[in-house]
C-alpha atoms as a PDB file:
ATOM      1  CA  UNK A   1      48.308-101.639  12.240  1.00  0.00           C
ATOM      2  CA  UNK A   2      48.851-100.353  16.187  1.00  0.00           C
ATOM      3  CA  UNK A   3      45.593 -98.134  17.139  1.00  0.00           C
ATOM      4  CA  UNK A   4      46.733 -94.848  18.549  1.00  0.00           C
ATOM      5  CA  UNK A   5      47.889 -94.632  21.774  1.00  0.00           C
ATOM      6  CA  UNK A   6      47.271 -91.672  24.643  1.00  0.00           C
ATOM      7  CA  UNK A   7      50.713 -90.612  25.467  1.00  0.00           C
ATOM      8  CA  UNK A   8      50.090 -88.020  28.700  1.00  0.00           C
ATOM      9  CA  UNK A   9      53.458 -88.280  30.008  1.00  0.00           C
ATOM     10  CA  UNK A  10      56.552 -89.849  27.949  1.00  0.00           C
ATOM     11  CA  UNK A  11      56.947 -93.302  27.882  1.00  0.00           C
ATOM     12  CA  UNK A  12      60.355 -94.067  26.999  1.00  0.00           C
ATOM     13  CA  UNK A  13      60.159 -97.420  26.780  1.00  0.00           C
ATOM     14  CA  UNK A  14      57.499 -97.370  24.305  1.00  0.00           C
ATOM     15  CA  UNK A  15      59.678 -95.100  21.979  1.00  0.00           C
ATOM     16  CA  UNK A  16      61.839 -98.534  21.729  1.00  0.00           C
ATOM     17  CA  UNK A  17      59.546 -99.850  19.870  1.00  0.00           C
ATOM     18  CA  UNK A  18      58.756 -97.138  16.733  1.00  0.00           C
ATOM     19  CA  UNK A  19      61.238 -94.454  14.757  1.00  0.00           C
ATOM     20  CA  UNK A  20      60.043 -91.171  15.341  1.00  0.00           C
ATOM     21  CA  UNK A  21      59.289 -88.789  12.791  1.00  0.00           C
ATOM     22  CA  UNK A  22      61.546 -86.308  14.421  1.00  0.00           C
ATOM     23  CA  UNK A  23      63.928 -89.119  14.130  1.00  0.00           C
ATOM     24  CA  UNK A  24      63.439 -89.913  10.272  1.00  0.00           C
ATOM     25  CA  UNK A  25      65.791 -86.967   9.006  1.00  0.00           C
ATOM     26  CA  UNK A  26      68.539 -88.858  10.673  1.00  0.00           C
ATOM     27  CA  UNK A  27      67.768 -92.096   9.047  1.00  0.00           C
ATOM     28  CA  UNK A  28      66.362 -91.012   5.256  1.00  0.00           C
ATOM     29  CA  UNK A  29      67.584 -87.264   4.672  1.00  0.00           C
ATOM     30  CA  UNK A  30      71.188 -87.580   5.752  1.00  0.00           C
ATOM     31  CA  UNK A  31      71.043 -85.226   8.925  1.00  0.00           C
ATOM     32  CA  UNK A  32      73.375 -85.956  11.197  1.00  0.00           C
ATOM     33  CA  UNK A  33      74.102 -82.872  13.176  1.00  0.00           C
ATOM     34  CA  UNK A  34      73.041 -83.741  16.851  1.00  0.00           C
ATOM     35  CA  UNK A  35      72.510 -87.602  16.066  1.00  0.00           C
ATOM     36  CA  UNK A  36      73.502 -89.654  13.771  1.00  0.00           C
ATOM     37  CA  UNK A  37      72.173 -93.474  13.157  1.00  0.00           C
ATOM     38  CA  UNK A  38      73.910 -95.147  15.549  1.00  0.00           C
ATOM     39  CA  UNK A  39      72.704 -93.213  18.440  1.00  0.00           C
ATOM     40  CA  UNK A  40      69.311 -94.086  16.602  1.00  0.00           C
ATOM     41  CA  UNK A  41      70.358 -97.489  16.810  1.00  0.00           C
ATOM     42  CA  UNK A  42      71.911 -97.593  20.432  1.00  0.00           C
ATOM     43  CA  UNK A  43      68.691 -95.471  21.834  1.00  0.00           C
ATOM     44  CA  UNK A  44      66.437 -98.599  20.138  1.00  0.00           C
ATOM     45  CA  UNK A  45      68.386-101.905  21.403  1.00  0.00           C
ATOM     46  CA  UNK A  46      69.264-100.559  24.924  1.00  0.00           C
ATOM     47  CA  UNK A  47      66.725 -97.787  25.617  1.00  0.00           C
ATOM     48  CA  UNK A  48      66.695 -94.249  26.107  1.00  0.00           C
ATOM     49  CA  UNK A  49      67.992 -92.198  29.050  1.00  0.00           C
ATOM     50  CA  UNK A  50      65.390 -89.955  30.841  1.00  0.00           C
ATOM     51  CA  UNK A  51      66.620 -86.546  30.433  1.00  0.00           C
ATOM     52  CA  UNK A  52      64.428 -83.503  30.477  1.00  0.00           C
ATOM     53  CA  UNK A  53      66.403 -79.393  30.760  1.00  0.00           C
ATOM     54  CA  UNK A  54      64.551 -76.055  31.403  1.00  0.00           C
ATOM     55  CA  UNK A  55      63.901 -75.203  27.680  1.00  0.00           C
ATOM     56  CA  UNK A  56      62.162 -78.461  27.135  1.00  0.00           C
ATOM     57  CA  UNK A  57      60.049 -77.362  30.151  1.00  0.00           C
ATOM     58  CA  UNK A  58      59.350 -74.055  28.349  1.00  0.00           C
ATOM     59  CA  UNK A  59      58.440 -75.923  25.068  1.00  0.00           C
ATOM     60  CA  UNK A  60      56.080 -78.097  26.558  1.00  0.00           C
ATOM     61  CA  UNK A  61      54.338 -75.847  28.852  1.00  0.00           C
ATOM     62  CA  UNK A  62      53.818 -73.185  25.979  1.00  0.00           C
ATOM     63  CA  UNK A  63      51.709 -75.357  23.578  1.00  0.00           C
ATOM     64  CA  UNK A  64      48.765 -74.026  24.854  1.00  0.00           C
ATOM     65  CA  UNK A  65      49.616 -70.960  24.727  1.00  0.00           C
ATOM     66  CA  UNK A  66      50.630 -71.197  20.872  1.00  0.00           C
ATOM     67  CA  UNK A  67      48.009 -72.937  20.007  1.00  0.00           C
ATOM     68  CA  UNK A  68      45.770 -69.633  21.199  1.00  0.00           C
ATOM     69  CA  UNK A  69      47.745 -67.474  19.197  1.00  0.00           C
ATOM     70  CA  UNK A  70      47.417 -69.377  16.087  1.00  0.00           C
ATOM     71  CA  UNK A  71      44.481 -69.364  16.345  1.00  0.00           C
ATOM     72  CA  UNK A  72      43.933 -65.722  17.068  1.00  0.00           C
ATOM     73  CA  UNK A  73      46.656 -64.884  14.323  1.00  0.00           C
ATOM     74  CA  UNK A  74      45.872 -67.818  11.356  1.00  0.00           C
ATOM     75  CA  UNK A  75      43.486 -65.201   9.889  1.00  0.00           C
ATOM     76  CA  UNK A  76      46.553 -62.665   9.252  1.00  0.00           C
ATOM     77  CA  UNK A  77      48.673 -65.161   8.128  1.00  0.00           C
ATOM     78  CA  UNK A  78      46.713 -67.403   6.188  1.00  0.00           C
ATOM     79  CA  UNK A  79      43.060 -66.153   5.550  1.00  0.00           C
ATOM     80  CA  UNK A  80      41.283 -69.196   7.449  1.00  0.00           C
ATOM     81  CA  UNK A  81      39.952 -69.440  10.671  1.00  0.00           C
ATOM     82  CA  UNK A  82      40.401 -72.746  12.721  1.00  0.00           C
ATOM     83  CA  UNK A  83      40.068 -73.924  16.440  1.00  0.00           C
ATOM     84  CA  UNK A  84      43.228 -76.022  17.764  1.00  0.00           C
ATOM     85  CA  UNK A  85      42.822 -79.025  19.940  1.00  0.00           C
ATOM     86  CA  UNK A  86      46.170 -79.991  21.732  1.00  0.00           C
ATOM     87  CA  UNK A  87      46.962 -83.721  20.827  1.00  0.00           C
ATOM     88  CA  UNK A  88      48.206 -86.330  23.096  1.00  0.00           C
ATOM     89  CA  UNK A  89      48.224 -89.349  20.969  1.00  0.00           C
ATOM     90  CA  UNK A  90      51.101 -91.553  19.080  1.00  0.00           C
ATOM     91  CA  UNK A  91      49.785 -92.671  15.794  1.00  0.00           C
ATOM     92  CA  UNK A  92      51.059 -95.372  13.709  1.00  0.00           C
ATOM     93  CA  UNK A  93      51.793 -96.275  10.336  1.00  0.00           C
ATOM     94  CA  UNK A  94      49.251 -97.665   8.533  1.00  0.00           C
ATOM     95  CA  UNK A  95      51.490-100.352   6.976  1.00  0.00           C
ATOM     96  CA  UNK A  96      54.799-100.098   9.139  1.00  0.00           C
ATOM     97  CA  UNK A  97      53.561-100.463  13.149  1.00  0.00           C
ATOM     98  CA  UNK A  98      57.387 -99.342  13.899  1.00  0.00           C
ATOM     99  CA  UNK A  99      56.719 -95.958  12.137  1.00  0.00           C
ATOM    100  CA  UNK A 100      55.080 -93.413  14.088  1.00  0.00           C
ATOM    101  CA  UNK A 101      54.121 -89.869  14.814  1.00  0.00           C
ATOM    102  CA  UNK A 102      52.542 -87.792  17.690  1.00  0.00           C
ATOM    103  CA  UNK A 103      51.541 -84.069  16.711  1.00  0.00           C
ATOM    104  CA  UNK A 104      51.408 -80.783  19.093  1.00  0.00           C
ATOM    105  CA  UNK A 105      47.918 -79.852  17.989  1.00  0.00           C
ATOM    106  CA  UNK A 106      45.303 -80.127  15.286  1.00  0.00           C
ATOM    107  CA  UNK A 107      44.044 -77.238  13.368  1.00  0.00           C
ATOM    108  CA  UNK A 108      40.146 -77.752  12.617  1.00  0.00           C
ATOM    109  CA  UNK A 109      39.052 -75.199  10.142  1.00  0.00           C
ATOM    110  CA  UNK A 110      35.808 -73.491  10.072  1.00  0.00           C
ATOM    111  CA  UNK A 111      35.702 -73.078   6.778  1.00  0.00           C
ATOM    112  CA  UNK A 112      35.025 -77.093   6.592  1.00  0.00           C
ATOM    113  CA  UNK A 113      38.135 -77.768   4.968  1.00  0.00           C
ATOM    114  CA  UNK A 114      39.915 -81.182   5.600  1.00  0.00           C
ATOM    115  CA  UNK A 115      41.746 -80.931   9.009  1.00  0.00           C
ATOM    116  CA  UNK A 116      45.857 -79.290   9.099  1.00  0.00           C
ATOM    117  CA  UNK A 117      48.445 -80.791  11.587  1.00  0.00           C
ATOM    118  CA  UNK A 118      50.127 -78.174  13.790  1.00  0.00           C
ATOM    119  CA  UNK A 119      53.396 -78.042  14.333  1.00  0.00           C
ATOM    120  CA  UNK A 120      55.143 -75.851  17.340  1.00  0.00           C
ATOM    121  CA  UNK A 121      58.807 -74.846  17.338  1.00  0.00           C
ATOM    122  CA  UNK A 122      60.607 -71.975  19.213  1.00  0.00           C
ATOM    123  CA  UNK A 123      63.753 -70.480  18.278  1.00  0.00           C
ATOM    124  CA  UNK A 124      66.465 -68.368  18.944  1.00  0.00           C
ATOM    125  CA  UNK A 125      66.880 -65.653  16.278  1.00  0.00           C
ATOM    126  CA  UNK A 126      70.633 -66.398  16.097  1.00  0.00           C
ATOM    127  CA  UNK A 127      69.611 -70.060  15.089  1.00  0.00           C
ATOM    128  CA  UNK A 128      66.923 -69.382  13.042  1.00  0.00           C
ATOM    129  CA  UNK A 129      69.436 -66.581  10.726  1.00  0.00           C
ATOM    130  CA  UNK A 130      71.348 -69.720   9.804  1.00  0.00           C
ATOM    131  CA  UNK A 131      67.958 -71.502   8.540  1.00  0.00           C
ATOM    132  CA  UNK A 132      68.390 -69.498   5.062  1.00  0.00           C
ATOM    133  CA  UNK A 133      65.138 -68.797   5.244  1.00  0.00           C
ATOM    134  CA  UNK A 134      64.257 -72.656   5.149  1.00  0.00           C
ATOM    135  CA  UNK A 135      62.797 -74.649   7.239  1.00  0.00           C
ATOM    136  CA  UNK A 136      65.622 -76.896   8.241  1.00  0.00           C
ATOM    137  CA  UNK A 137      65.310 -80.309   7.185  1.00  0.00           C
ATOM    138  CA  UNK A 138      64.703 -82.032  10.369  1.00  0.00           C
ATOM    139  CA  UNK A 139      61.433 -80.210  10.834  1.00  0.00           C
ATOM    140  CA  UNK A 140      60.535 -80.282   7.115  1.00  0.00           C
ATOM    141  CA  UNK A 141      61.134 -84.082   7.218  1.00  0.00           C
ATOM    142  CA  UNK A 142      59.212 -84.472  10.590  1.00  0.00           C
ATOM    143  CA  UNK A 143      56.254 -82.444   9.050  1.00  0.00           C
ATOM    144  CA  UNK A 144      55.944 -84.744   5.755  1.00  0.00           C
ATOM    145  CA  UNK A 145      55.842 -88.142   8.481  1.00  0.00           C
ATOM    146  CA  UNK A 146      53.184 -86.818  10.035  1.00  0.00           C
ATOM    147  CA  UNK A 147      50.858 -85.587   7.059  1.00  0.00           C
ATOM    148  CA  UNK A 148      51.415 -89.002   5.585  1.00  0.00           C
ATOM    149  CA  UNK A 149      50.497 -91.059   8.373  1.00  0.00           C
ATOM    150  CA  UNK A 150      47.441 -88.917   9.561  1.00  0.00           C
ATOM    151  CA  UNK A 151      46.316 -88.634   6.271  1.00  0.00           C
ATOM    152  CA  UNK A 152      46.224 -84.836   6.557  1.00  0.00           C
ATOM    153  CA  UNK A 153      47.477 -83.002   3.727  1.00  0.00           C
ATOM    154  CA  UNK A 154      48.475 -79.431   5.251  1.00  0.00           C
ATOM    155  CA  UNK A 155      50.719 -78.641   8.423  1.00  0.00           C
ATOM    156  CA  UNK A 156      51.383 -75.052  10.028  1.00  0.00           C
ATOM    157  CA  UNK A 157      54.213 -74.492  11.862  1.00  0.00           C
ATOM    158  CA  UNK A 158      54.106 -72.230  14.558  1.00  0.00           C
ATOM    159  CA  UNK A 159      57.602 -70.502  15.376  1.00  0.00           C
ATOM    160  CA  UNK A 160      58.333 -68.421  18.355  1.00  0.00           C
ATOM    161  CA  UNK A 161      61.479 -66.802  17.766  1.00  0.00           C
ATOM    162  CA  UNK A 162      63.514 -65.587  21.082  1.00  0.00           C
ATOM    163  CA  UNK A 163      65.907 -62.195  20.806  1.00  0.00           C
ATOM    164  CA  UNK A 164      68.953 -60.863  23.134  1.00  0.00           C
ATOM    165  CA  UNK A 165      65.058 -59.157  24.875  1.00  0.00           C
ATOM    166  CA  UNK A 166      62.787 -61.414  24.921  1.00  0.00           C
ATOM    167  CA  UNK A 167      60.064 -62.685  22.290  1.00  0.00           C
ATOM    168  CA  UNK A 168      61.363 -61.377  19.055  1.00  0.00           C
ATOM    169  CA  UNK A 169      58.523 -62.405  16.263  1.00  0.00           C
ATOM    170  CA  UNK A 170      55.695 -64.853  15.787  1.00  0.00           C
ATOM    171  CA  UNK A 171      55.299 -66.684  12.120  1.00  0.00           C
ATOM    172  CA  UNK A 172      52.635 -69.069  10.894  1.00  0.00           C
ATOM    173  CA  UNK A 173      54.007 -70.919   7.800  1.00  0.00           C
ATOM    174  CA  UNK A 174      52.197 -73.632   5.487  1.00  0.00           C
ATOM    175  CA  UNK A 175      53.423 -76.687   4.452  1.00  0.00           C
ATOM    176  CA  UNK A 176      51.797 -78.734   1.505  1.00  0.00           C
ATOM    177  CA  UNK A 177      52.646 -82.795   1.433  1.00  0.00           C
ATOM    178  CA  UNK A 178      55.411 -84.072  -1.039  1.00  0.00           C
ATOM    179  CA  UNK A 179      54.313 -87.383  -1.506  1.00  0.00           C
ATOM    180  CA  UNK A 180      57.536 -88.911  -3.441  1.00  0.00           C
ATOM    181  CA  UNK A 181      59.808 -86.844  -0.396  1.00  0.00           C
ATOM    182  CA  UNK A 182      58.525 -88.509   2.233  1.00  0.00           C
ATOM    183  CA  UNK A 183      57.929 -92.293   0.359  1.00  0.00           C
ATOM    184  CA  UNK A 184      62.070 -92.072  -0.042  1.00  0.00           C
ATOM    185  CA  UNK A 185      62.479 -91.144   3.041  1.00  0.00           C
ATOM    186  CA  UNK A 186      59.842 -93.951   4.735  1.00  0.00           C
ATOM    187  CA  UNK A 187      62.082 -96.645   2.165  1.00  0.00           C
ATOM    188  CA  UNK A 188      65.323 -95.579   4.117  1.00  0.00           C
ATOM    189  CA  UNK A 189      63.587 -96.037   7.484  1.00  0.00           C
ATOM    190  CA  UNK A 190      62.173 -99.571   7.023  1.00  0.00           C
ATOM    191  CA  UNK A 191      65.243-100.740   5.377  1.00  0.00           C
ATOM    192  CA  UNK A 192      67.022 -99.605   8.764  1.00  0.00           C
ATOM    193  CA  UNK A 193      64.446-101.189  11.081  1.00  0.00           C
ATOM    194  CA  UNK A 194      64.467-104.364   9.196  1.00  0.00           C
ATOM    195  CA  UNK A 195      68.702-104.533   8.807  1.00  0.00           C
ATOM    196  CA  UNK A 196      69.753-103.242  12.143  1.00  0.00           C
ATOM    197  CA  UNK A 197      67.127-102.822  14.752  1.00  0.00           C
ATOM    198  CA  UNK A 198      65.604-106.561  13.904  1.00  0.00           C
ATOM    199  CA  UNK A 199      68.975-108.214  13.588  1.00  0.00           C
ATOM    200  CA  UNK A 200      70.745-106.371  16.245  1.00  0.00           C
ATOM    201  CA  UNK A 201      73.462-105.392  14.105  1.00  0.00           C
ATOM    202  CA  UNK A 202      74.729-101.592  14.682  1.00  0.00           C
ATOM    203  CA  UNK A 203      75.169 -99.780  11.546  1.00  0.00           C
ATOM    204  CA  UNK A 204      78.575 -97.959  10.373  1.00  0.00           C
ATOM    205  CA  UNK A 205      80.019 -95.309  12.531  1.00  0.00           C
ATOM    206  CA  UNK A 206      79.639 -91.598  10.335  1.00  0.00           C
ATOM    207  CA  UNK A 207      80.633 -89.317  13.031  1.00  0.00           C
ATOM    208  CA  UNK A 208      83.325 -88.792  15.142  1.00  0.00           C
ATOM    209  CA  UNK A 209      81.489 -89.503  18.088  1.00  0.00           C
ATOM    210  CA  UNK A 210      80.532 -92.808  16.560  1.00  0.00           C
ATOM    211  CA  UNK A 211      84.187 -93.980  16.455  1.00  0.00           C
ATOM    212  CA  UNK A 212      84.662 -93.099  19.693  1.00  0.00           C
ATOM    213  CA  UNK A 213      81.762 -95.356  21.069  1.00  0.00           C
ATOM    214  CA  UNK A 214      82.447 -98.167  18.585  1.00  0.00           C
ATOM    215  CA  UNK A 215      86.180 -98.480  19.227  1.00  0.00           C
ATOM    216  CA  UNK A 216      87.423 -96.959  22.231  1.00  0.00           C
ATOM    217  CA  UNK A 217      90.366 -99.035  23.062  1.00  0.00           C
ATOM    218  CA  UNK A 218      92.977 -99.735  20.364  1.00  0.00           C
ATOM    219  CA  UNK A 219      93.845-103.871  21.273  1.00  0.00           C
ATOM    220  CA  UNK A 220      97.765-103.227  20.903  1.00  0.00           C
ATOM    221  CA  UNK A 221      97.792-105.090  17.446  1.00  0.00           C
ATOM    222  CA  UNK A 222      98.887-104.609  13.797  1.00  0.00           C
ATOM    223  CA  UNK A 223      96.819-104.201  11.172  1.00  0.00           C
ATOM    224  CA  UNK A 224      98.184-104.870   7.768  1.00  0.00           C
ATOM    225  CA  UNK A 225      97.601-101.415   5.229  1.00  0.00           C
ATOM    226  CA  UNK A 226      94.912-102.919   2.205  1.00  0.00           C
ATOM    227  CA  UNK A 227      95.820-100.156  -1.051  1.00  0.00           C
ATOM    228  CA  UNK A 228      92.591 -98.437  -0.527  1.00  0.00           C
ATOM    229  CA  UNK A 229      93.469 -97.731   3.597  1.00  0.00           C
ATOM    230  CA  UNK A 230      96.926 -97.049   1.984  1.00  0.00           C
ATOM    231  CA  UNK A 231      95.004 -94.825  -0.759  1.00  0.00           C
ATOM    232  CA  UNK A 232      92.612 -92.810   2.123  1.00  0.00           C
ATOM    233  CA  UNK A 233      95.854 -92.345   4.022  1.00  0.00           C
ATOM    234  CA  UNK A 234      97.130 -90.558   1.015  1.00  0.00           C
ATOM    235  CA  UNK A 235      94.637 -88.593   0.049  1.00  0.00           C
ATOM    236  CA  UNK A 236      94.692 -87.335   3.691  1.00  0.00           C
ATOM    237  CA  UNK A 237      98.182 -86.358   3.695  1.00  0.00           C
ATOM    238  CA  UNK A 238      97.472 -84.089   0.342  1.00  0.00           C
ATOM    239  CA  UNK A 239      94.517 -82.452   1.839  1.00  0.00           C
ATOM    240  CA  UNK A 240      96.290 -81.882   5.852  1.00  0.00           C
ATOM    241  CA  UNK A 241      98.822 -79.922   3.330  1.00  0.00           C
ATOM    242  CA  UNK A 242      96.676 -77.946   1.604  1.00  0.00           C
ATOM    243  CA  UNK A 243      94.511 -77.102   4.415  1.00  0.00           C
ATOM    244  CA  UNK A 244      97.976 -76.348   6.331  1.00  0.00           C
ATOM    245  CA  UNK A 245      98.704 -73.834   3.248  1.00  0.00           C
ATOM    246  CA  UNK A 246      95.471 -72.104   3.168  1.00  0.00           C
ATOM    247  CA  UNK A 247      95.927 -71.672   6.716  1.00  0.00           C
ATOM    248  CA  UNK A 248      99.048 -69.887   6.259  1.00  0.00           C
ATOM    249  CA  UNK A 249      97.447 -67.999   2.982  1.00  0.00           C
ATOM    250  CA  UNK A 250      94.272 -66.579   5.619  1.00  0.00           C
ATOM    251  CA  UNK A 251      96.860 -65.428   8.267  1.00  0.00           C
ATOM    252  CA  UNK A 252      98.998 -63.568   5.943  1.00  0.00           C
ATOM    253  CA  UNK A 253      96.401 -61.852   4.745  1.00  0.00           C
ATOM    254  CA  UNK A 254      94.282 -60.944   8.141  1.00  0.00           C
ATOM    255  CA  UNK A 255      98.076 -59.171   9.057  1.00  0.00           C
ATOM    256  CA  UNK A 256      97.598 -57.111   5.764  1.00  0.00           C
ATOM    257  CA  UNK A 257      94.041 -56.147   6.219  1.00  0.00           C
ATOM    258  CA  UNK A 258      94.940 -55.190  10.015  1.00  0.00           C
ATOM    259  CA  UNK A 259      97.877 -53.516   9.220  1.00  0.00           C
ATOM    260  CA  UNK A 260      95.770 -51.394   6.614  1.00  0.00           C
ATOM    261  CA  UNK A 261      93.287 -50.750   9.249  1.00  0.00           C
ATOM    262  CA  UNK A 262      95.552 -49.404  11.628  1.00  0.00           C
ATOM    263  CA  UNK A 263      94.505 -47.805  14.476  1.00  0.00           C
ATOM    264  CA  UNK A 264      90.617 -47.698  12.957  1.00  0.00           C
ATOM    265  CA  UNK A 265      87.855 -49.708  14.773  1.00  0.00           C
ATOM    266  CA  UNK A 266      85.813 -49.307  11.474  1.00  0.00           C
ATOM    267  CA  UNK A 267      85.810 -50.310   8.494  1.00  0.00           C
ATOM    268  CA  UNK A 268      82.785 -48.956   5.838  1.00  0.00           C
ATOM    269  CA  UNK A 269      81.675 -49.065   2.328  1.00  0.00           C
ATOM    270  CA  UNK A 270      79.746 -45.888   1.915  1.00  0.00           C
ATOM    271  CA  UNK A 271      77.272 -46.632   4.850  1.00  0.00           C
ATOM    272  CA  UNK A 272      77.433 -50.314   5.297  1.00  0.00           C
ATOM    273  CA  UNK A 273      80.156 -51.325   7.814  1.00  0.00           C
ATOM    274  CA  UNK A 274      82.218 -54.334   6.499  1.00  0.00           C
ATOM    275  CA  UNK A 275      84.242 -55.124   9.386  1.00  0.00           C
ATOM    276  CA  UNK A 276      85.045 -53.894  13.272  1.00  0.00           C
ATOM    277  CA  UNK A 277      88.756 -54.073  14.345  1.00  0.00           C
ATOM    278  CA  UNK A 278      87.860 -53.408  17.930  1.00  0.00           C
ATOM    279  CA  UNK A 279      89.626 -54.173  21.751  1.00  0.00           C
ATOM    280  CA  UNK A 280      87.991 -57.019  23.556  1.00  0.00           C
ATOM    281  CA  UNK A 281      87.190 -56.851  27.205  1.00  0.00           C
ATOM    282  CA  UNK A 282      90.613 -58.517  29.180  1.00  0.00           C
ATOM    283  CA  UNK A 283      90.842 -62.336  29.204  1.00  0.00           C
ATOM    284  CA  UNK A 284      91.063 -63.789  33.062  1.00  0.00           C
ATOM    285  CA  UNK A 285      92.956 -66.871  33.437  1.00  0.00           C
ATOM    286  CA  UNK A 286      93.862 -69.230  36.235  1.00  0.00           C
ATOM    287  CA  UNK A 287      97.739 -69.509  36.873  1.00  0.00           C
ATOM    288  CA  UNK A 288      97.595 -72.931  37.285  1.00  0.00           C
ATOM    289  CA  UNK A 289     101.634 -73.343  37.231  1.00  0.00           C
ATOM    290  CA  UNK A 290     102.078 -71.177  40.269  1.00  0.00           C
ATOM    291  CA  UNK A 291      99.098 -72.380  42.422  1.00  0.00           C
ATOM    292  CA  UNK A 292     100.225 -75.738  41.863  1.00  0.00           C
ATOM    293  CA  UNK A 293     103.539 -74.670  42.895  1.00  0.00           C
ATOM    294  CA  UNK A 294     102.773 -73.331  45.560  1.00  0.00           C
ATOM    295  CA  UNK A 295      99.829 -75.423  46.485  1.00  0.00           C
ATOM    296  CA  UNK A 296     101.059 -78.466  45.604  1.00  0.00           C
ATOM    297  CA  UNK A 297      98.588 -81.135  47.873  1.00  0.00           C
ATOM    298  CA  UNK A 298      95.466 -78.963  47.760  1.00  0.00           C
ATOM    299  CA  UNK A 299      96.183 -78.856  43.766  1.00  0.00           C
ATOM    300  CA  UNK A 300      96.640 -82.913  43.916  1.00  0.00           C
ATOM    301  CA  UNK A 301      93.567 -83.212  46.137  1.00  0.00           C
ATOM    302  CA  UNK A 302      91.585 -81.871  42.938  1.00  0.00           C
ATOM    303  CA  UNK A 303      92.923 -83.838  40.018  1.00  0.00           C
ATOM    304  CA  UNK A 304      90.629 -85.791  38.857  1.00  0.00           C
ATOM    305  CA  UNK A 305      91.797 -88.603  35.638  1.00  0.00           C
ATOM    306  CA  UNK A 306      89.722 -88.626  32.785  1.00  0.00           C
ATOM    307  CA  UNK A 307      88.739 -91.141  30.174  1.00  0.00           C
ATOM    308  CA  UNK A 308      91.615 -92.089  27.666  1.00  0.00           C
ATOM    309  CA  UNK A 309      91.290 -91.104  24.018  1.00  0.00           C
ATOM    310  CA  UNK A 310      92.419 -92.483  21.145  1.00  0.00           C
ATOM    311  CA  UNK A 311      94.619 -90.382  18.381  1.00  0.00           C
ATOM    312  CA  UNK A 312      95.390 -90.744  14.935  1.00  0.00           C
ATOM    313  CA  UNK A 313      98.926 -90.073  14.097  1.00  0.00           C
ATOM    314  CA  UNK A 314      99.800 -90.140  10.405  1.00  0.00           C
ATOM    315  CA  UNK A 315     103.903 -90.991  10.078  1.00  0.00           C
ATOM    316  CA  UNK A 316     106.156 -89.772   7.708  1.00  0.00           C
ATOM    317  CA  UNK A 317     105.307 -90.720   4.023  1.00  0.00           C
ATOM    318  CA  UNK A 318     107.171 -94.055   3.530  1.00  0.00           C
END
């Protein structure tokens, strides 16, 4: 087992060596919406690249000031008064030294109750309407790592939610520990370690994005249709056409709801507005034809080529 080490500043070449708990949900709960496991994979074998943007700054520099309000407002929310310490430390796995955690702050409670992990995340409130009232799974997942490798059995999470004005609310929720959750989810992350990370062996693309960085350049060859490609090629064809009719389906009937509407902006049921039919302000667009007409070296002076893409093309069916 590693002993815990005093993390200050961010050492990216120590995250090399250890998964994350924010990185878990990619790995064991199937969440794949900003990375998927081969940018796990990629940031692992050939490190990660320093990046840092203004509302990371905010995040980190408002900790403290969270932590104060929790524990000025964990009374309201939760009937227990505790004193938050800040925590700089990445903790390891008891069993697993490539499994690790490092937590925003510590709740100590004064009741003498066993110690609750804290958990800070801000918000905007746009985001946070499309959480269903759950927390998403990335945080719920991160939250489980680090009750199980602390040992803790209780985590707040602090949210800051933002507005269109400013701060918009402040919520304190509790979190108990799933045991059997977080076990699966621990499985899925040492059986990546052990068949990717250790071997070197990048797992299979799931993502667009993926395919892009795996094969980027077709090699001008012929490859010979198996009956399942033939099969997926198919079943693609059937679905392009039904997506291709329901397309058509939607637009017929948007020109029959807005020829019903009219000249109206409004549309309600009794007091609750269903939909707006309203003007939008005047797009602006650059008449790139006629500039580079009429500008034609200044307009070549500013090309600039991009990188080459690859598209798939699905022919006639045979």
């Amino acid at each position: 087992m590693r002993d815990p080490i005093q993390q200050k500043e961010l050492d990216l070449s120590l995250r090399q060596t250890y998964l994350g708990t924010s990185e878990w949900a990619v790995i064991g709960s199937d969440y794949n919406r900003y990375k998927s496991p081969l940018d796990i994979w990629n940031e692992k074998i050939f490190g990660y690249k320093a990046f840092d943007s203004l509302l990371m700054r905010h995040g980190r520099d408002i900790e403290p000031m969270v932590a104060k309000w929790v524990e000025e407002d964990l009374p309201t929310f939760h009937n227990k008064e505790g004193v938050v310490s800040l925590d700089e430390y990445v903790r390891f796995h008891k069993d697993y030294d490539f499994l690790a955690t490092n937590l925003d702050g510590v709740v100590h409670h004064k009741d003498g109750s066993p110690d609750s992990i804290l958990e800070i995340k801000t918000a905007s409130q746009v985001a946070k309407d499309t959480w269903g009232g759950k927390l998403p799974i990335q945080y719920y997942t991160q939250i489980q790592g680090q009750m199980h490798i602390t040992g803790m059995r209780t985590a707040y999470v602090a949210l800051l939610t933002y507005g269109y004005a400013g701060i918009d609310s402040f919520d304190i929720y509790k979190y108990e520990y799933k045991q059997q959750y977080i076990e699966n989810v621990i499985n899925k992350c040492v059986a990546f370690w052990n068949n990717y990370i250790l071997t070197n062996i990048p797992p299979e693309p799931i993502t667009e994005s993926d395919i892009k960085i795996t094969y980027p350049e077709a090699n001008g060859e012929v490859l010979l249709a198996d009956n399942n490609l033939i099969e997926q090629f198919e079943t693609l064809r059937q679905l392009k056409q039904t997506k291709k009719e329901l397309d058509h389906s939607i637009k017929d009937l948007e020109i029959q709801i807005k020829n019903n509407i009219g000249h109206y902006e409004t549309v309600n049921d009794g007091d609750n507005t269903i939909a707006t039919y309203s003007n939008s302000k005047p797009r602006v667009t650059f008449d790139r034809k006629t500039f580079q007409t009429e500008n034609p070296k200044v307009y070549n002076d500013y090309l600039v080529e991009g990188n080459s893409y690859r598209t798939l093309r699905i022919k006639k069916e045979r």
